[in-house]
N, C-alpha and C. Protein backbone atom coordinates (compact mmCIF):
# COMPACT_ATOMS: atom_id res chain seq x y z
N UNK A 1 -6.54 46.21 -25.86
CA UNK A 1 -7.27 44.98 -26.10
C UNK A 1 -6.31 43.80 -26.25
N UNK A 2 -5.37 44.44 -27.12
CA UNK A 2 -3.85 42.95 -27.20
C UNK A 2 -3.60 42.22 -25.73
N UNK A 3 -3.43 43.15 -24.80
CA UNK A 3 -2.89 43.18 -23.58
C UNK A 3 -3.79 41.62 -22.85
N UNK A 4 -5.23 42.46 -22.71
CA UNK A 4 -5.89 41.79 -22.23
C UNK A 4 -6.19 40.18 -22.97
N UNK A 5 -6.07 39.98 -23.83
CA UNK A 5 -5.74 39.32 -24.91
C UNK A 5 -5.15 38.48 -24.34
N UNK A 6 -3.96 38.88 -24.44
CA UNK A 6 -2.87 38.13 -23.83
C UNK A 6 -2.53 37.27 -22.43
N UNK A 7 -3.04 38.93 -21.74
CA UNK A 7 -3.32 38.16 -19.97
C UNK A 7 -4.14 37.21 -20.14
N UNK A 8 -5.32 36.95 -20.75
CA UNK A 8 -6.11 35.57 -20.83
C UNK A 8 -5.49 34.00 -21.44
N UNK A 9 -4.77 34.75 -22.11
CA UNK A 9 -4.15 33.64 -23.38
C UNK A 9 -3.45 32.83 -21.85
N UNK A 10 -2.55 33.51 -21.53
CA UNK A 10 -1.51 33.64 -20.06
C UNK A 10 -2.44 32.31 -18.65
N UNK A 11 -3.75 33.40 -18.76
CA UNK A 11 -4.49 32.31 -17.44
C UNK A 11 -4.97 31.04 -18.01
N UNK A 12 -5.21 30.68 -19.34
CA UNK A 12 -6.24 29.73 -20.34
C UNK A 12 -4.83 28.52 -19.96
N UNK A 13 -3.56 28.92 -20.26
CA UNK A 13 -2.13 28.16 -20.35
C UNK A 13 -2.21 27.81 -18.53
N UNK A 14 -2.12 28.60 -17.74
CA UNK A 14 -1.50 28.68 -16.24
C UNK A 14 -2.94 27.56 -15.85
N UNK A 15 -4.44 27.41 -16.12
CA UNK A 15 -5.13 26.43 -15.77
C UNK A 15 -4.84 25.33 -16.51
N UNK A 16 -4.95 25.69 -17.54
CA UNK A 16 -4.10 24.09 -18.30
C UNK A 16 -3.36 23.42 -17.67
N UNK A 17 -2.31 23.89 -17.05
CA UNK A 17 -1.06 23.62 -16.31
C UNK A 17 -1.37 22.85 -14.96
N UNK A 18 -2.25 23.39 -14.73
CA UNK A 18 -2.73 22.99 -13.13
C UNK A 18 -3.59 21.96 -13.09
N UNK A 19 -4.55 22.40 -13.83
CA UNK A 19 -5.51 20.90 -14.56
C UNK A 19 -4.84 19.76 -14.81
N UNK A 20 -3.90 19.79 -15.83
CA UNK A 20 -3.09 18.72 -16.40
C UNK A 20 -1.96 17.65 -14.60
N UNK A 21 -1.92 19.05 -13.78
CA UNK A 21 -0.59 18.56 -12.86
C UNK A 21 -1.94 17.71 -12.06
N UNK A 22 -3.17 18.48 -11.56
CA UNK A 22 -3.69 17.85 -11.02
C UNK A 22 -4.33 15.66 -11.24
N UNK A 23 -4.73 16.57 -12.45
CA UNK A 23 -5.02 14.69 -13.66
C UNK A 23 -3.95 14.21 -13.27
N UNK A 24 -2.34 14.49 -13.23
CA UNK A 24 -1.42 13.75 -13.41
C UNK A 24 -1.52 13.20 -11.77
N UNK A 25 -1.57 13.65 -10.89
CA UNK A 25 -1.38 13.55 -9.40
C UNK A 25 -2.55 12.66 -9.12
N UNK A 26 -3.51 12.90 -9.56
CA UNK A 26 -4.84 11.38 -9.16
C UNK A 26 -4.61 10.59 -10.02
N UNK A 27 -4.20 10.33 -11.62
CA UNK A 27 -3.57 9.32 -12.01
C UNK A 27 -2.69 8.77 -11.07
N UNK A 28 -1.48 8.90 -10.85
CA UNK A 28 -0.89 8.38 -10.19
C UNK A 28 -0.67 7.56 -8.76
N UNK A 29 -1.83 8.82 -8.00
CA UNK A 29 -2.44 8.13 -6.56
C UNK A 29 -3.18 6.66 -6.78
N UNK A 30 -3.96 6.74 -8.35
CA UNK A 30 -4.41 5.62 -8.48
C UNK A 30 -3.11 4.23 -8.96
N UNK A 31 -2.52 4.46 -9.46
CA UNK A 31 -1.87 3.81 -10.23
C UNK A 31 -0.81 2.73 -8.57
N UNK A 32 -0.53 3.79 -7.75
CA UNK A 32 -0.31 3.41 -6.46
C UNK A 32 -1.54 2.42 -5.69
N UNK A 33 -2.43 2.99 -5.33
CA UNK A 33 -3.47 2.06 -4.91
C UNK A 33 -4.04 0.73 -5.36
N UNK A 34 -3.56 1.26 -7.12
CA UNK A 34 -3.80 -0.16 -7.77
C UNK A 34 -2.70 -1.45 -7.14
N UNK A 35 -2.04 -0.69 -7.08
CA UNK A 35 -0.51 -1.28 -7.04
C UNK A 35 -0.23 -2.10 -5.49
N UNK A 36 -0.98 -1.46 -4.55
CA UNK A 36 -1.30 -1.39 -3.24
C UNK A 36 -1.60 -2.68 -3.13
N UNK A 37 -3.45 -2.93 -3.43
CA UNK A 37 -4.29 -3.72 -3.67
C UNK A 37 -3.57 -4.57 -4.19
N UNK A 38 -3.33 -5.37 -5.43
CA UNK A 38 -2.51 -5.97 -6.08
C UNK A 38 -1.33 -6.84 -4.95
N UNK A 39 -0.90 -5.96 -4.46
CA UNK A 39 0.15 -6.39 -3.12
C UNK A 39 -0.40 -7.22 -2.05
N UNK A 40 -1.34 -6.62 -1.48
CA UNK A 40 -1.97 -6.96 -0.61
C UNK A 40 -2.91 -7.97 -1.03
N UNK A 41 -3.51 -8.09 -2.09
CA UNK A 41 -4.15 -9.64 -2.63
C UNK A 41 -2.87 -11.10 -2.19
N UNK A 42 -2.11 -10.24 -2.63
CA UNK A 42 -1.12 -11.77 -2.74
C UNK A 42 -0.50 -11.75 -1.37
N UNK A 43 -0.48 -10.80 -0.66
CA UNK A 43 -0.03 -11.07 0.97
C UNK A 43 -0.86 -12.14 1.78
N UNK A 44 -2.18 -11.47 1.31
CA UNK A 44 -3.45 -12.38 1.85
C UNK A 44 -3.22 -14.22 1.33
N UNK A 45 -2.79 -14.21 0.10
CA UNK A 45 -3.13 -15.75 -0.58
C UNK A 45 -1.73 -15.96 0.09
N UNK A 46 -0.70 -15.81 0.44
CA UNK A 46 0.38 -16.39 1.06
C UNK A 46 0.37 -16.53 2.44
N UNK A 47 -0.53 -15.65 3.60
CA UNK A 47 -0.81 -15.92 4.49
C UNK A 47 -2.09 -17.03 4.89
N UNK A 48 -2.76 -17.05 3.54
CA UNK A 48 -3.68 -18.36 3.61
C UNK A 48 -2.84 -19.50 3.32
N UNK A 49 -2.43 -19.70 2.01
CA UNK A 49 -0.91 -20.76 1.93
C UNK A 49 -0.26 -21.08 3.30
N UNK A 50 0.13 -20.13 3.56
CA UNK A 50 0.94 -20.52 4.93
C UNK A 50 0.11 -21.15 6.25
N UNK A 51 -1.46 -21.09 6.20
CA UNK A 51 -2.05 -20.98 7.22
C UNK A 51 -2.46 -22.30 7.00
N UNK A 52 -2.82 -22.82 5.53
CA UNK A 52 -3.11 -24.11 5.19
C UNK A 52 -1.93 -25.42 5.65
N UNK A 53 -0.73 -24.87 5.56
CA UNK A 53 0.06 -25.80 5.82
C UNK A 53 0.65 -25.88 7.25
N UNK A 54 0.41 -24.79 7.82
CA UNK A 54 0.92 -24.96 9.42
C UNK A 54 -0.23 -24.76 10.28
N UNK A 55 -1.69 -24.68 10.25
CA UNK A 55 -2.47 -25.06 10.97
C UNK A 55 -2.71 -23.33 11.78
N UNK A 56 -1.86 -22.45 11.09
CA UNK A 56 -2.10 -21.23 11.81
C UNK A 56 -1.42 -19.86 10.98
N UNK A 57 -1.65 -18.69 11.15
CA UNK A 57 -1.26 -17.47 10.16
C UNK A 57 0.31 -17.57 11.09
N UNK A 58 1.15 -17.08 10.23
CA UNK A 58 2.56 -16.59 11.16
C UNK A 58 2.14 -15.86 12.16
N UNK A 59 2.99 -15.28 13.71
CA UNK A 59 2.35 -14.24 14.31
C UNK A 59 3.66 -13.30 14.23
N UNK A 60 3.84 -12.31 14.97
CA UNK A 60 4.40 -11.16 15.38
C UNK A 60 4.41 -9.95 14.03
N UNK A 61 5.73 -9.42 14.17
CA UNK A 61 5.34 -7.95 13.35
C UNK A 61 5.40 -8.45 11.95
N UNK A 62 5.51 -7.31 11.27
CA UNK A 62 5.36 -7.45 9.49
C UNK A 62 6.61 -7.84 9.24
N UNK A 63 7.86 -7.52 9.93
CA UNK A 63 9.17 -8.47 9.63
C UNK A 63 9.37 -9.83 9.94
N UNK A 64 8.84 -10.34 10.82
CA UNK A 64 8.37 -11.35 11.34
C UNK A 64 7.70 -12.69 10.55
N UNK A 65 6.67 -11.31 9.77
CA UNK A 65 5.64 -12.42 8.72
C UNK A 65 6.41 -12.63 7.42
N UNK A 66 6.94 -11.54 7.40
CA UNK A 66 7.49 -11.55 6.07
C UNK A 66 8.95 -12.62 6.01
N UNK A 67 9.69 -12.91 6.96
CA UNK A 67 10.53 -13.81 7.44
C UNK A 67 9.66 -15.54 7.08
N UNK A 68 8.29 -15.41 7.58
CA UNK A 68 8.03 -16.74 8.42
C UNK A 68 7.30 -17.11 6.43
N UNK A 69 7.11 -16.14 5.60
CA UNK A 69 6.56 -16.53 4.86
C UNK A 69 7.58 -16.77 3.43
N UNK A 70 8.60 -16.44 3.59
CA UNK A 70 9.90 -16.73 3.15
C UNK A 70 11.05 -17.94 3.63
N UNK A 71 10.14 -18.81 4.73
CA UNK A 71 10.89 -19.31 4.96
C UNK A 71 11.59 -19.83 6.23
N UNK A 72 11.49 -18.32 6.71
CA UNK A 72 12.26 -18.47 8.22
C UNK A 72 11.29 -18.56 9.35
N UNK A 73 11.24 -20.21 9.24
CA UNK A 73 9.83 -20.18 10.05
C UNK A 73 10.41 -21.75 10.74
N UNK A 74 9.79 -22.52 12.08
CA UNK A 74 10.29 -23.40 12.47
C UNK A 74 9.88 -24.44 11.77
N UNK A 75 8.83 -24.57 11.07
CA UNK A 75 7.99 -25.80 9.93
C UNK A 75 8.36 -25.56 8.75
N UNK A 76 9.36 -24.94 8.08
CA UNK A 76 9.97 -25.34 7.48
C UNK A 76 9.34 -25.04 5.91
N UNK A 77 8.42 -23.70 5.56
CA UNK A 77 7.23 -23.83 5.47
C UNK A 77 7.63 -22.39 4.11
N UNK A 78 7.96 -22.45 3.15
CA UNK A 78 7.91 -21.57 1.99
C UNK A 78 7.05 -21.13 0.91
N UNK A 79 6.29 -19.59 0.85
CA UNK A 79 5.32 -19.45 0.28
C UNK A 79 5.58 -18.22 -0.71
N UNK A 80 5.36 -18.72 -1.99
CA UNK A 80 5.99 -17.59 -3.08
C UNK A 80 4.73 -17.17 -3.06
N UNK A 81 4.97 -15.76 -3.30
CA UNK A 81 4.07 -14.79 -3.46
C UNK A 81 3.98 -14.55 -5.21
N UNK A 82 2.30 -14.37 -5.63
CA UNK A 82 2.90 -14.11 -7.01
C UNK A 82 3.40 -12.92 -7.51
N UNK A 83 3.51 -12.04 -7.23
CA UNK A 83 4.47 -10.85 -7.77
C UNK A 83 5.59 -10.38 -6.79
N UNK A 84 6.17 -9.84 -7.14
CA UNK A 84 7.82 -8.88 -6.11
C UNK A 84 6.91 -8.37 -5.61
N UNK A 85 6.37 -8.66 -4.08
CA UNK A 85 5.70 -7.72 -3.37
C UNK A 85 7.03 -6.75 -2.46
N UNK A 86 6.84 -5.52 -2.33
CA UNK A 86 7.94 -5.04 -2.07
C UNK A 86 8.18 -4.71 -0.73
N UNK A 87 9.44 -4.99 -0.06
CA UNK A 87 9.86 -4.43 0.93
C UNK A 87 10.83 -3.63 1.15
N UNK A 88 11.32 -3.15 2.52
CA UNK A 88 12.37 -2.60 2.40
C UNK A 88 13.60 -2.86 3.22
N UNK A 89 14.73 -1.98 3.25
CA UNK A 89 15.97 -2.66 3.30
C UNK A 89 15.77 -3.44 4.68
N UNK A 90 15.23 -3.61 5.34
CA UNK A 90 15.06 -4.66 6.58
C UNK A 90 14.01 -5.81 6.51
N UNK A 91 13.45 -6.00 5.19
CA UNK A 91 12.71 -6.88 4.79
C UNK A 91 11.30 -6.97 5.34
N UNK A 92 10.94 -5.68 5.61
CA UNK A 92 9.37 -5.35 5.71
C UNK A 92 8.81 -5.16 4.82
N UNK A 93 7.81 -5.63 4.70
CA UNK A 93 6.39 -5.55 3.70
C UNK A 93 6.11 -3.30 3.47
N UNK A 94 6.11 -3.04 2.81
CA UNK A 94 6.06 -1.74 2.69
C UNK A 94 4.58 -1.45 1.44
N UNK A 95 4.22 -0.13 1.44
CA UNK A 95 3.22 0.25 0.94
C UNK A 95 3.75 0.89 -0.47
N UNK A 96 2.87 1.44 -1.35
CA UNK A 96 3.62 2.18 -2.55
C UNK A 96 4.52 3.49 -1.91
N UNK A 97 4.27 3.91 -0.97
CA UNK A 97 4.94 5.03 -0.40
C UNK A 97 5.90 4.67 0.63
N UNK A 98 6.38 3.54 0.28
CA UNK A 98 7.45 3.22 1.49
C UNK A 98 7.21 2.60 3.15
N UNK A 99 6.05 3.10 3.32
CA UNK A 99 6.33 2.94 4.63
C UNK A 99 5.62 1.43 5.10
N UNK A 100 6.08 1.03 6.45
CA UNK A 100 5.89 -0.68 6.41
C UNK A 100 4.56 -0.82 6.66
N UNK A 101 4.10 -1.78 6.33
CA UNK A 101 2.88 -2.08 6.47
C UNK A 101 2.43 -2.43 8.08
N UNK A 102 1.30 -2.82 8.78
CA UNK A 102 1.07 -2.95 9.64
C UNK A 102 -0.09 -4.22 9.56
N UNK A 103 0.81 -5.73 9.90
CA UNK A 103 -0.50 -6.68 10.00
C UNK A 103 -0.86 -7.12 11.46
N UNK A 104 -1.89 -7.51 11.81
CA UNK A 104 -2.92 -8.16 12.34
C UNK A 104 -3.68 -8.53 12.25
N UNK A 105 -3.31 -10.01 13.15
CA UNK A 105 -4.43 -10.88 13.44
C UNK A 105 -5.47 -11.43 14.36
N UNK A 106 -6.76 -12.06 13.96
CA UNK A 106 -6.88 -12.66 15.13
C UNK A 106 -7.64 -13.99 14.46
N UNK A 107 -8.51 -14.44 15.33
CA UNK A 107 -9.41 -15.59 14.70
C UNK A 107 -9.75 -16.15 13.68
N UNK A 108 -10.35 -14.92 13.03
CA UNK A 108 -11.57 -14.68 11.76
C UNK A 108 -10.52 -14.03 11.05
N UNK A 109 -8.97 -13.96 10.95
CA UNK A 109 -8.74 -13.53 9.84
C UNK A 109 -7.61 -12.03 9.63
N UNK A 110 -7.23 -11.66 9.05
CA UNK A 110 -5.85 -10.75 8.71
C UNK A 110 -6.08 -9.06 8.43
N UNK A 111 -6.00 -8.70 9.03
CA UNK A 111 -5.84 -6.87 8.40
C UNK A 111 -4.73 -6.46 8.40
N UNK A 112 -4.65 -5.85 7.16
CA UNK A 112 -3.43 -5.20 6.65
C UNK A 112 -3.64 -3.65 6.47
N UNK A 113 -2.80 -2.61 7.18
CA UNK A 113 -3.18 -1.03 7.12
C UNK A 113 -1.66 -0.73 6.47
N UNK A 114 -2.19 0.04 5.97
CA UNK A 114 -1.36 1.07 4.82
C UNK A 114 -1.40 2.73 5.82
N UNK A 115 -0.17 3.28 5.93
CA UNK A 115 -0.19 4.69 6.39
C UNK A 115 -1.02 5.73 5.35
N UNK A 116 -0.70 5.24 3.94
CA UNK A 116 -1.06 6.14 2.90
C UNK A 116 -0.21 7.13 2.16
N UNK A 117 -0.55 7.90 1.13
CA UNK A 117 0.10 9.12 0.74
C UNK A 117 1.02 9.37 1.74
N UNK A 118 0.63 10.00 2.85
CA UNK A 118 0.85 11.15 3.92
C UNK A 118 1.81 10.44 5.12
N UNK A 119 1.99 9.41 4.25
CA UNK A 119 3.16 8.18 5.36
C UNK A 119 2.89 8.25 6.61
N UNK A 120 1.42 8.54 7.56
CA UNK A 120 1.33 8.84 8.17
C UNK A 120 0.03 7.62 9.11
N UNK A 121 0.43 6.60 10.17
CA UNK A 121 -0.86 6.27 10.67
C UNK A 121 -1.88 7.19 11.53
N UNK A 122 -2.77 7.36 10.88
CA UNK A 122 -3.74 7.85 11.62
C UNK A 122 -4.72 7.92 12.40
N UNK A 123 -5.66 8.19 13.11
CA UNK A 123 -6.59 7.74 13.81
C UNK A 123 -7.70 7.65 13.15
N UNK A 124 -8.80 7.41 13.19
CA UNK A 124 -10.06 7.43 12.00
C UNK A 124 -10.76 8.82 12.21
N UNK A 125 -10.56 9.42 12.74
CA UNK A 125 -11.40 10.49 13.32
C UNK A 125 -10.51 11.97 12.91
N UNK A 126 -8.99 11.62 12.32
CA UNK A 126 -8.40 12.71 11.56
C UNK A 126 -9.23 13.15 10.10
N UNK A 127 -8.75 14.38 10.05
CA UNK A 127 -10.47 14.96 8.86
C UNK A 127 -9.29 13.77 7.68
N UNK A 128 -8.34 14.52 7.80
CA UNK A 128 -7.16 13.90 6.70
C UNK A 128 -6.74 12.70 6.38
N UNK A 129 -7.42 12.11 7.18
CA UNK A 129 -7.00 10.38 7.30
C UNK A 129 -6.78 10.06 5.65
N UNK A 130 -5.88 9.34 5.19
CA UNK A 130 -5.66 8.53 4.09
C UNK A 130 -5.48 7.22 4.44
N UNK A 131 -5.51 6.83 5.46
CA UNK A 131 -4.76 5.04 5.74
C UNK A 131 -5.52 4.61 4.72
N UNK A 132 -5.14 3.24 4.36
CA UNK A 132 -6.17 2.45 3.75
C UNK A 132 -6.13 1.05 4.52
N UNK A 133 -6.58 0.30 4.63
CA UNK A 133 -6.98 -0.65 5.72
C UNK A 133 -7.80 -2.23 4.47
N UNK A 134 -7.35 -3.26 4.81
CA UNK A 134 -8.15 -3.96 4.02
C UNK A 134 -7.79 -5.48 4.90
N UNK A 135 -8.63 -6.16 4.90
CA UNK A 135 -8.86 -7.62 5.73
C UNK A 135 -9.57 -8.48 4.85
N UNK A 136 -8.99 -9.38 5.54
CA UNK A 136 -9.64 -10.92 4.00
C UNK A 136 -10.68 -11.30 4.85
């Protein structure tokens, strides 16, 4: 009876464990997404800033924007973002997971895609898709 006792005591601890890693792992996914969002709010208000004063959004890639909204732009045209939105060592706009962001535009306005967790762009039709995708 100890035995069995025990082996339970054993599985009651080993779900604890897993429970707790799991809580910790969607905490954190969130804490990223928050973090995401947050980023991407203020990408949006600096590409409106920028759009207010030069009559148009920057164009080309996310190094590009991130250049033209810092500065390196022919109008001469500097837009602080309100938080350290982060990039990386080549001065791309990057996601909580590193990888660079992906903007486009057109007419009506800006989308910004995130690879996700899984650093991975996907198609919409993957079961696994994580991108996250958001437009002003």
């Amino acid at each position: 009876m100890r035995k069995i006792l025990t082996g339970i005591g054993v599985l009651a601890v080993l779900a604890g464990g897993i429970y707790a890693a799991q809580l910790w792992t969607g905490m954190k996914a969130q804490a990223r997404t928050a973090a995401f969002n947050k980023d991407i709010e203020n990408i949006f208000k600096g590409l409106q800033k920028y759009k207010e004063r030069a009559g148009t959004y920057p164009v080309g890639s996310n190094l590009e924007v991130a250049k033209a909204l810092n500065g390196g732009n022919s109008k001469g045209i500097t837009v602080i973002l309100g938080t350290e939105t982060k990039v990386n060592d080549k001065g791309e706009y990057v996601d909580p997971w590193g990888t660079p962001l992906r903007v486009y535009f057109d007419d009506k306005g800006v989308l910004i895609r995130s690879a996700g967790p899984n650093r991975r762009f996907d198609d919409s039709n993957v079961i696994d898709c994580d991108d996250i995708i958001r437009s002003n």
